[in-house]
PDB file of N, CA and C in Angstrom:
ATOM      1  N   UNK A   1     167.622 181.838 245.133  1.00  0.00           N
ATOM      2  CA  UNK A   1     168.008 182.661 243.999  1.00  0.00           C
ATOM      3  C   UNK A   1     167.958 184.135 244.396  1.00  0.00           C
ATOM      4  N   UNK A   2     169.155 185.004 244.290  1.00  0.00           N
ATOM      5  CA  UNK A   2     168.975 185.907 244.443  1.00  0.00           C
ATOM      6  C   UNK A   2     168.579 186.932 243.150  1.00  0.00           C
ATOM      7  N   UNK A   3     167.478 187.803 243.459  1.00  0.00           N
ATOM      8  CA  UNK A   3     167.257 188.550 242.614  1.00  0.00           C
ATOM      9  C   UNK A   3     168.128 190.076 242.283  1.00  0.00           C
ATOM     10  N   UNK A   4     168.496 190.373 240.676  1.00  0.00           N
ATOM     11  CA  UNK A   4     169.217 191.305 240.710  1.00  0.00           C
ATOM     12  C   UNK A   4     168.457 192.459 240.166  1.00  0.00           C
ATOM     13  N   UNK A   5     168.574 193.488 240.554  1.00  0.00           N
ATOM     14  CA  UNK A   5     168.240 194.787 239.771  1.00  0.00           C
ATOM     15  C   UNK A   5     168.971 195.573 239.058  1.00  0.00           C
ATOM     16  N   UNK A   6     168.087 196.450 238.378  1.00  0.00           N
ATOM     17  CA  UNK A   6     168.980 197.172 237.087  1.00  0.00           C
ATOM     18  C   UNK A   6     168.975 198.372 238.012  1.00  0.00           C
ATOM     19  N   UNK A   7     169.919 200.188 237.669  1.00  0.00           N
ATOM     20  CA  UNK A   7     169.703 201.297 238.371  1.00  0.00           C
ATOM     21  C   UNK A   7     168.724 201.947 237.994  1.00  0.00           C
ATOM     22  N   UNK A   8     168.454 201.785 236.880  1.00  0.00           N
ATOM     23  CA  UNK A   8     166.833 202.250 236.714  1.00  0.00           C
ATOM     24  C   UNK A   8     165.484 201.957 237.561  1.00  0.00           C
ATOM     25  N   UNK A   9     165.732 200.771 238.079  1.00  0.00           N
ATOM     26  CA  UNK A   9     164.804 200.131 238.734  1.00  0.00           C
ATOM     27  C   UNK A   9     165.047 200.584 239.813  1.00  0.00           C
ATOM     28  N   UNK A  10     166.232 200.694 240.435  1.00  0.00           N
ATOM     29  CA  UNK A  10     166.642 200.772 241.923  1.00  0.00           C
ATOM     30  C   UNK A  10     166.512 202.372 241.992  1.00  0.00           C
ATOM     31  N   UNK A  11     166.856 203.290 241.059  1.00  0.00           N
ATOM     32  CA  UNK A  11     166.554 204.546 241.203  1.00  0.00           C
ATOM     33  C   UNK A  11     164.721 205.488 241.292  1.00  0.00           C
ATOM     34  N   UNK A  12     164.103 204.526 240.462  1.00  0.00           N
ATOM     35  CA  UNK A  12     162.302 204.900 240.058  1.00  0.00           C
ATOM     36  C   UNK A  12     161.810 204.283 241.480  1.00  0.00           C
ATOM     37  N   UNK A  13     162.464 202.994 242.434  1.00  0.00           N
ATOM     38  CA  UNK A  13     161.756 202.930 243.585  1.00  0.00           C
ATOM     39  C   UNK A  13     162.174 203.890 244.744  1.00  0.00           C
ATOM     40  N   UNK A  14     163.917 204.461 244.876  1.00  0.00           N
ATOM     41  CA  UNK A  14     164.279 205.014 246.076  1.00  0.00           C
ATOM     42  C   UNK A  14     163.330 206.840 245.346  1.00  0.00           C
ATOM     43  N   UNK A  15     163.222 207.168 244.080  1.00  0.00           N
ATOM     44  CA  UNK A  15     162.665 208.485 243.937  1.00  0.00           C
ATOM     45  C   UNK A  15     160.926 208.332 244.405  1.00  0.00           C
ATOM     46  N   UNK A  16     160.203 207.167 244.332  1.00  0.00           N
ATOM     47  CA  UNK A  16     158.736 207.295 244.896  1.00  0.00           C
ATOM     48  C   UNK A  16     158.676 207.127 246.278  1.00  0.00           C
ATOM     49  N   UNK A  17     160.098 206.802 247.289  1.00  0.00           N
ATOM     50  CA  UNK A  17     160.172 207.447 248.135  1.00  0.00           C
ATOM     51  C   UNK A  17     160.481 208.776 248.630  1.00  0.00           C
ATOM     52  N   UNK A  18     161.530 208.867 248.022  1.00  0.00           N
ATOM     53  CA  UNK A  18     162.616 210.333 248.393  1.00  0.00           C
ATOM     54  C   UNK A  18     161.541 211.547 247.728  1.00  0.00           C
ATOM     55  N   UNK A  19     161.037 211.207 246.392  1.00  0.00           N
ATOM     56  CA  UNK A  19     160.832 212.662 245.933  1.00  0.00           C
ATOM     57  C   UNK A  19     159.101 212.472 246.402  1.00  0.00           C
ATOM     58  N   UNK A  20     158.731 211.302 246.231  1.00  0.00           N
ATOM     59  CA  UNK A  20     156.616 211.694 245.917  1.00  0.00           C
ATOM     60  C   UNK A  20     156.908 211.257 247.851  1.00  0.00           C
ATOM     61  N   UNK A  21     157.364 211.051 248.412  1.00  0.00           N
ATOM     62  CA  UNK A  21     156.632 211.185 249.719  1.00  0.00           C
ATOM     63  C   UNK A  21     156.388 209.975 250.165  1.00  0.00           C
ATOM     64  N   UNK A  22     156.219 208.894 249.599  1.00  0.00           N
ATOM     65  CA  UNK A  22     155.379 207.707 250.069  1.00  0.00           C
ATOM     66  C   UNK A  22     156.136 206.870 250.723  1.00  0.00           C
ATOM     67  N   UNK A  23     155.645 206.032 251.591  1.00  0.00           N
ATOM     68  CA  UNK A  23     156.663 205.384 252.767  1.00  0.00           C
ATOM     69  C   UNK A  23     157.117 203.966 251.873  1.00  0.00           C
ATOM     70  N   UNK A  24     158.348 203.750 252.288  1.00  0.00           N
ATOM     71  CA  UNK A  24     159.092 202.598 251.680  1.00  0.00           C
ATOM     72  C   UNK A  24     158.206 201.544 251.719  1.00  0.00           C
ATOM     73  N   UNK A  25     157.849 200.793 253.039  1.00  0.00           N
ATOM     74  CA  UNK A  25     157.145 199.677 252.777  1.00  0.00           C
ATOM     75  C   UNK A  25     155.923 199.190 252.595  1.00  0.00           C
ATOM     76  N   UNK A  26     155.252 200.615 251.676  1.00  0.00           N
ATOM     77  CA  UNK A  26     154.666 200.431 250.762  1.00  0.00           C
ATOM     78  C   UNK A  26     155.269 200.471 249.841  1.00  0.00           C
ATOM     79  N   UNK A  27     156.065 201.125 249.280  1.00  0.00           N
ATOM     80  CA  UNK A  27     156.225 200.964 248.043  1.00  0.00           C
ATOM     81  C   UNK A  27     156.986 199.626 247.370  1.00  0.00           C
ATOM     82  N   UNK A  28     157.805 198.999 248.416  1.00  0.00           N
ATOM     83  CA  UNK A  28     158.421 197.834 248.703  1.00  0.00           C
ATOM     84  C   UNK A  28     157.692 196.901 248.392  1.00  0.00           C
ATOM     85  N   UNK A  29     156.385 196.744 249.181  1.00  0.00           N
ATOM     86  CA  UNK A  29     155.215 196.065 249.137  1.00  0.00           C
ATOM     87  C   UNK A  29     154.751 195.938 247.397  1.00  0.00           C
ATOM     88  N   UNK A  30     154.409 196.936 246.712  1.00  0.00           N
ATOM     89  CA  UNK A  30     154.327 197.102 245.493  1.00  0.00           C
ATOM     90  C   UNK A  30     154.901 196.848 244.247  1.00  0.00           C
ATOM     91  N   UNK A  31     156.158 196.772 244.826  1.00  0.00           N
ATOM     92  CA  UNK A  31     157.379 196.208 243.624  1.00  0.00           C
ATOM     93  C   UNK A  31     158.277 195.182 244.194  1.00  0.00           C
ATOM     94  N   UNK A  32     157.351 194.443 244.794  1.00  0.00           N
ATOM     95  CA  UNK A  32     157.765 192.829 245.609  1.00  0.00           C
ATOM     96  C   UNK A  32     159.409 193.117 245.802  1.00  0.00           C
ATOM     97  N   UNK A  33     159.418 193.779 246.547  1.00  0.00           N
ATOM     98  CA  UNK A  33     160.772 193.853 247.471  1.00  0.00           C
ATOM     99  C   UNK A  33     160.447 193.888 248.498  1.00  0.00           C
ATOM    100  N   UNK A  34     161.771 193.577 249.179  1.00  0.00           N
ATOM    101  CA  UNK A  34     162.234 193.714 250.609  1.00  0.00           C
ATOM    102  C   UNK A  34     161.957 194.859 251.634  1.00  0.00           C
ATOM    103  N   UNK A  35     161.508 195.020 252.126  1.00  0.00           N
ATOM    104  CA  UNK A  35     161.446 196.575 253.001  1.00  0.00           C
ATOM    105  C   UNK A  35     162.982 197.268 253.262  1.00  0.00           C
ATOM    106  N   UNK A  36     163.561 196.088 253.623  1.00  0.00           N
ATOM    107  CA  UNK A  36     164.815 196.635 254.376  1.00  0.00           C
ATOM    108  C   UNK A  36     166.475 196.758 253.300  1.00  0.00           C
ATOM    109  N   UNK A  37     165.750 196.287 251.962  1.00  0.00           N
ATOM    110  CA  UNK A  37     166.186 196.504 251.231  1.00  0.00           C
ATOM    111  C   UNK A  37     166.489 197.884 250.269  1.00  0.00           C
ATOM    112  N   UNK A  38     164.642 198.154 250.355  1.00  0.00           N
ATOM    113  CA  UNK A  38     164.427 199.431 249.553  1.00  0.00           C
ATOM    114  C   UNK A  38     165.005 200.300 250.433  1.00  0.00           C
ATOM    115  N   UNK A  39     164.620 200.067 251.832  1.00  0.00           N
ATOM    116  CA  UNK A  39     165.411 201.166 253.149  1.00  0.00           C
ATOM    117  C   UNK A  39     167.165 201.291 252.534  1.00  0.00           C
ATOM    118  N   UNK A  40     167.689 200.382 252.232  1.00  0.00           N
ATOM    119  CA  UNK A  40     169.264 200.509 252.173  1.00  0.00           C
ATOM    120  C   UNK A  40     169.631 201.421 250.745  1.00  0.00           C
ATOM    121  N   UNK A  41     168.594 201.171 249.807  1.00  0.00           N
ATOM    122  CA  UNK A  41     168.679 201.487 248.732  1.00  0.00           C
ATOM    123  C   UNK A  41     168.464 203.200 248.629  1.00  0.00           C
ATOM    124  N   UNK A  42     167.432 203.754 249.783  1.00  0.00           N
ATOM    125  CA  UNK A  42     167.302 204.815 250.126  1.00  0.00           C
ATOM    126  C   UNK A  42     168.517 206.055 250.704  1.00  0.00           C
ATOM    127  N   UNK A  43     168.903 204.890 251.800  1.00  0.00           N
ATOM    128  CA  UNK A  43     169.871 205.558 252.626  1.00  0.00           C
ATOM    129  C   UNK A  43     171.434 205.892 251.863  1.00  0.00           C
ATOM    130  N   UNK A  44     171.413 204.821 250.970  1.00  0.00           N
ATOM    131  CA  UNK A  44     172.722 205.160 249.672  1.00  0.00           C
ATOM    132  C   UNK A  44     172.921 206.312 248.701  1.00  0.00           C
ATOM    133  N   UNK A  45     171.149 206.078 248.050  1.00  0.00           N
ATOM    134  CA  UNK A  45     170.801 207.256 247.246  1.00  0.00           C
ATOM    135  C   UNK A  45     170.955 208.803 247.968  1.00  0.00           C
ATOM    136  N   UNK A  46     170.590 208.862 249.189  1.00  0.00           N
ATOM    137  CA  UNK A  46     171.052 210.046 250.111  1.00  0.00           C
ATOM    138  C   UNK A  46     172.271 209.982 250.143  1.00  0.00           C
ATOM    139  N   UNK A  47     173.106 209.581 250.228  1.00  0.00           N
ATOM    140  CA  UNK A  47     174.366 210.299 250.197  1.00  0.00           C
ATOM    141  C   UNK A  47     175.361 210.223 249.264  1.00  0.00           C
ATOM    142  N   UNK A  48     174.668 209.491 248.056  1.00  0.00           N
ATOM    143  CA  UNK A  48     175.955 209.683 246.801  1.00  0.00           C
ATOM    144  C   UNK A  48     174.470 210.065 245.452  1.00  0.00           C
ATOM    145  N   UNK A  49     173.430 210.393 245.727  1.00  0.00           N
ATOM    146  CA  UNK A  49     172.679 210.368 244.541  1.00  0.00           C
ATOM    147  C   UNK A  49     172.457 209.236 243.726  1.00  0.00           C
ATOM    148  N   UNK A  50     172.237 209.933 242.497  1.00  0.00           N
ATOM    149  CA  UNK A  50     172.716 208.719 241.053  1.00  0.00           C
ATOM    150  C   UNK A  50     173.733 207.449 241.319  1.00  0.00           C
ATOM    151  N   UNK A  51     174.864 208.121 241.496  1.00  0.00           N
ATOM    152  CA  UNK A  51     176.229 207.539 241.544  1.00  0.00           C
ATOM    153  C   UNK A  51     176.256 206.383 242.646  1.00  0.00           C
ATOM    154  N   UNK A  52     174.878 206.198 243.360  1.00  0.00           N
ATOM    155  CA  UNK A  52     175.433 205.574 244.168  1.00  0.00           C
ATOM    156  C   UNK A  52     174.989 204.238 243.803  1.00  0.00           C
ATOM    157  N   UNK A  53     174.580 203.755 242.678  1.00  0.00           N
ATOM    158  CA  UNK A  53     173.899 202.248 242.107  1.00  0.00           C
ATOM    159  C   UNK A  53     174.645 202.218 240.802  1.00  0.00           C
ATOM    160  N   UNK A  54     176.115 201.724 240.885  1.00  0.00           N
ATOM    161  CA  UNK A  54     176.647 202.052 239.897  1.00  0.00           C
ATOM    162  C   UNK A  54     176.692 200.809 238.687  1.00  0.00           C
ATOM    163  N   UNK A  55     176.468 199.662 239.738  1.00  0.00           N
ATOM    164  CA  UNK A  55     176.424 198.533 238.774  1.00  0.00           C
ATOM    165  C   UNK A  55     177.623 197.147 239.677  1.00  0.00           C
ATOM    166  N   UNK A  56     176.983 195.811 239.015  1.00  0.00           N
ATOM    167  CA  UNK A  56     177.819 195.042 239.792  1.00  0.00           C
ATOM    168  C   UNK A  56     179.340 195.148 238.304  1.00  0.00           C
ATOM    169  N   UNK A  57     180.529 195.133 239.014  1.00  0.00           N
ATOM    170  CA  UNK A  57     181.995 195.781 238.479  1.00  0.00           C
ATOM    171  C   UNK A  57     182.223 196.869 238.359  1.00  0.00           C
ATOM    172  N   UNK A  58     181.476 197.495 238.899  1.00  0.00           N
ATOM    173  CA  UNK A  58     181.670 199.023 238.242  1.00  0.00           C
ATOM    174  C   UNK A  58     182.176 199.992 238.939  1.00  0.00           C
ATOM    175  N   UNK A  59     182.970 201.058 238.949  1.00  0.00           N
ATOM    176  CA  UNK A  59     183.179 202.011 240.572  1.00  0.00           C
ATOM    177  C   UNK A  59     181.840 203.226 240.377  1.00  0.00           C
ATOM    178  N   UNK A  60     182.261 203.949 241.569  1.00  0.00           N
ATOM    179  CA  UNK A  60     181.339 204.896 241.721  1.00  0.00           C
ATOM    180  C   UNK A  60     182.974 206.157 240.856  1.00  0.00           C
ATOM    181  N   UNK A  61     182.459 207.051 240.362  1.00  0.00           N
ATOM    182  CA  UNK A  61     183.136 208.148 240.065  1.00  0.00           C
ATOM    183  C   UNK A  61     184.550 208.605 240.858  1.00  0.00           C
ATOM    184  N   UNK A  62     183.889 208.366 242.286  1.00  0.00           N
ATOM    185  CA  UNK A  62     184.645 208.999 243.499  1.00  0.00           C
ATOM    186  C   UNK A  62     186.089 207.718 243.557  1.00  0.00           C
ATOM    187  N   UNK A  63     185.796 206.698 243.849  1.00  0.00           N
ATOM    188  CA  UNK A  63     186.561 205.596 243.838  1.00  0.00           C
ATOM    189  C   UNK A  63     186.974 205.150 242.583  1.00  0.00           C
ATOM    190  N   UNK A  64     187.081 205.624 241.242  1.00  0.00           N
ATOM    191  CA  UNK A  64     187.532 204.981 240.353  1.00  0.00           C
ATOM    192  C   UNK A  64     188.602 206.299 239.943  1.00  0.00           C
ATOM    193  N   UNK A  65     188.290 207.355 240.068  1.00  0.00           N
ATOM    194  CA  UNK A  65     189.776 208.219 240.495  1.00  0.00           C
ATOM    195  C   UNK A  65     190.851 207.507 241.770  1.00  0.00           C
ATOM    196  N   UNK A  66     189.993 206.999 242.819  1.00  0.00           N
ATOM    197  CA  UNK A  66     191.157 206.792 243.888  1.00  0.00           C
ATOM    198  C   UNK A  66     191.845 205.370 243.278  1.00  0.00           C
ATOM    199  N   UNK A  67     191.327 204.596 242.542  1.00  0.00           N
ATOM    200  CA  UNK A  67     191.853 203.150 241.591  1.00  0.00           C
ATOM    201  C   UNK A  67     192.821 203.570 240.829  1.00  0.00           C
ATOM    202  N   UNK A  68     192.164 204.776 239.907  1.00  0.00           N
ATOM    203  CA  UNK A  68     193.429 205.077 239.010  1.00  0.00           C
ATOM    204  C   UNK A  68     194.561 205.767 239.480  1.00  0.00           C
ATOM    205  N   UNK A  69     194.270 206.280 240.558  1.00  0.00           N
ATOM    206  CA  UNK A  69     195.643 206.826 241.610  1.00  0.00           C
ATOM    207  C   UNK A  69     196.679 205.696 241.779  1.00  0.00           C
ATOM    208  N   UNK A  70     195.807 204.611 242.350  1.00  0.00           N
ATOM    209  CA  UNK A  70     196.578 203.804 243.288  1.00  0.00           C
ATOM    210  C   UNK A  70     197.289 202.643 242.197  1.00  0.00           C
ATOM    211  N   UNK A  71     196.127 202.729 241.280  1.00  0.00           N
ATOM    212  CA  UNK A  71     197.233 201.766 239.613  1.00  0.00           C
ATOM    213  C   UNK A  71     198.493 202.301 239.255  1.00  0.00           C
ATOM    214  N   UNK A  72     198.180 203.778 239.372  1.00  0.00           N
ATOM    215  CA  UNK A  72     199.448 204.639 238.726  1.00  0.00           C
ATOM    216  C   UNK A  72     200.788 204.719 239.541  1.00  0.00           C
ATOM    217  N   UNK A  73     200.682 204.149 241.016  1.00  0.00           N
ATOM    218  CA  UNK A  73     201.394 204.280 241.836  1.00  0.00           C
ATOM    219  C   UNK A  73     202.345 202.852 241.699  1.00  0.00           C
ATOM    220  N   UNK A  74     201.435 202.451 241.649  1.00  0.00           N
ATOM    221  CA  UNK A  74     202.017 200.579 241.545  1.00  0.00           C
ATOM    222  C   UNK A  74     202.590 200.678 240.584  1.00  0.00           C
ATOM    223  N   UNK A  75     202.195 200.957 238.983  1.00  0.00           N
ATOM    224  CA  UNK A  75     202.919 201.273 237.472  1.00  0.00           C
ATOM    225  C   UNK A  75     204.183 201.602 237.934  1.00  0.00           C
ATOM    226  N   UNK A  76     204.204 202.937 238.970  1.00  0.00           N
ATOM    227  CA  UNK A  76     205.630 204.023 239.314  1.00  0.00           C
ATOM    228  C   UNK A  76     206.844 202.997 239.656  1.00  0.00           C
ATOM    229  N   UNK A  77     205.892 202.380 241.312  1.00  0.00           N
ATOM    230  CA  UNK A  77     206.463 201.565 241.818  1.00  0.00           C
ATOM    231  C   UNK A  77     207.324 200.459 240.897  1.00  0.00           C
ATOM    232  N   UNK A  78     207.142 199.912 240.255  1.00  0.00           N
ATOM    233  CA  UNK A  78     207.253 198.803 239.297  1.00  0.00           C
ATOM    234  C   UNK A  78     208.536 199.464 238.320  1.00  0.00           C
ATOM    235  N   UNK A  79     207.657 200.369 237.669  1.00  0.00           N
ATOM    236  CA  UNK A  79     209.131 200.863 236.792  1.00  0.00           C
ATOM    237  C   UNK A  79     210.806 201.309 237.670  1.00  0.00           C
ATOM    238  N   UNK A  80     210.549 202.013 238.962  1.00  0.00           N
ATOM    239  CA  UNK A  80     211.441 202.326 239.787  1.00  0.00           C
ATOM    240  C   UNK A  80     212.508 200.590 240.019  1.00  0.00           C
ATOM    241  N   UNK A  81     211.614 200.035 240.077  1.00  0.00           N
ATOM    242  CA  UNK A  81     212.319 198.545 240.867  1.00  0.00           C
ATOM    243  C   UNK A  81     212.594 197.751 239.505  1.00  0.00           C
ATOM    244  N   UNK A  82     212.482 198.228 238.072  1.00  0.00           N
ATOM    245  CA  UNK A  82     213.100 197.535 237.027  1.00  0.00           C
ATOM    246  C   UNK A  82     214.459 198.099 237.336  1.00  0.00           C
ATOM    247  N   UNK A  83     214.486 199.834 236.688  1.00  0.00           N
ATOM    248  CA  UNK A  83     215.547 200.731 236.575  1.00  0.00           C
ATOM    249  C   UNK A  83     216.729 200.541 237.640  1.00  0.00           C
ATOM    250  N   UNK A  84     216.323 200.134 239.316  1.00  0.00           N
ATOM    251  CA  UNK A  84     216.837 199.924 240.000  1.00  0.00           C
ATOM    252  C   UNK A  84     217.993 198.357 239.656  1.00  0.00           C
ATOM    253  N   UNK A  85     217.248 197.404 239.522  1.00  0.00           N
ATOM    254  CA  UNK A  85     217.951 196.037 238.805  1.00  0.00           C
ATOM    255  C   UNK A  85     218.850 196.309 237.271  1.00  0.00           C
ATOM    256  N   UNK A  86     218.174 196.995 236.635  1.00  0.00           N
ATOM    257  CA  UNK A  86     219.289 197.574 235.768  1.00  0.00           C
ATOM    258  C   UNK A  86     219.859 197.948 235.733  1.00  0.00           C
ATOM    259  N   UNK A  87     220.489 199.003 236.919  1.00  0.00           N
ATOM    260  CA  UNK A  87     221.455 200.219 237.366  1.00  0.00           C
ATOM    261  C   UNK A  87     222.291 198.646 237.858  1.00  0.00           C
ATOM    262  N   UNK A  88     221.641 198.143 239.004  1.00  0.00           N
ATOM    263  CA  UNK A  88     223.038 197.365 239.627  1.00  0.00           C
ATOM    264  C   UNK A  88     223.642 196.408 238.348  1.00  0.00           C
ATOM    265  N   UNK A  89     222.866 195.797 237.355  1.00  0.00           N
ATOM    266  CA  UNK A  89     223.272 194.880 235.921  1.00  0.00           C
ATOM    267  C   UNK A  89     224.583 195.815 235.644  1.00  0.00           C
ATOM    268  N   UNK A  90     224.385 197.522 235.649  1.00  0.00           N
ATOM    269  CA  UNK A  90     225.405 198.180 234.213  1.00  0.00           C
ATOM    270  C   UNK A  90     226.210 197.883 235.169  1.00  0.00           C
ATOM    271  N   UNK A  91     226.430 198.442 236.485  1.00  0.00           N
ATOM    272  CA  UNK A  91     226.954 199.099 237.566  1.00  0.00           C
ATOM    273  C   UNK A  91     228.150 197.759 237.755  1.00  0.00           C
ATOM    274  N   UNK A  92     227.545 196.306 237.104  1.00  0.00           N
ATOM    275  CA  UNK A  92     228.752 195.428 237.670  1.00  0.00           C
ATOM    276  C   UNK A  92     230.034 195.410 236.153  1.00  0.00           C
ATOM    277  N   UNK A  93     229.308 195.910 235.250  1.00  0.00           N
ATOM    278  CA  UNK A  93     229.929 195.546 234.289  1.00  0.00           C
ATOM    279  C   UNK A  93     231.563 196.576 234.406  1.00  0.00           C
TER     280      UNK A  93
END
């Protein structure tokens, strides 16, 4: 069974590393985790903060602009290749 966490949880263990000082596997040790877990959980929080435990479905901020880019492109795409089949429909008449 794998166990899941909430970002609250995952954020209050990577800050009693990052901010109070104390070494991961203790604190790991303490909130029956993984060492190499809380380590990953650390190394994430360093480089996206908050944002970086966003949730299982969820994007991070950064990537859910590049989603709605790439939806809007496909939408484009899509309408172009109706208009296109309709032009040749009038075009035979």
């Amino acid at each position: 069974m794998v166990k899941r966490y909430d970002k609250e949880f995952k954020v209050y263990a990577v800050k009693l590393v990052v901010e109070d000082g104390r070494k991961a596997t203790e604190v790991a040790r303490e909130l029956d985790l993984v060492p190499q877990t809380l380590h990953k959980w650390v190394a994430r929080y360093k480089e996206e903060q908050e944002d970086s435990f966003v949730g299982s479905g969820n994007r991070s901020p950064k990537d859910q602009v590049e989603y709605e880019k790439d939806k809007r492109i496909r939408d484009l795409e899509e309408e172009v290749a109706i208009l296109k089949k309709a032009m040749g429909i009038f075009a035979k008449k």
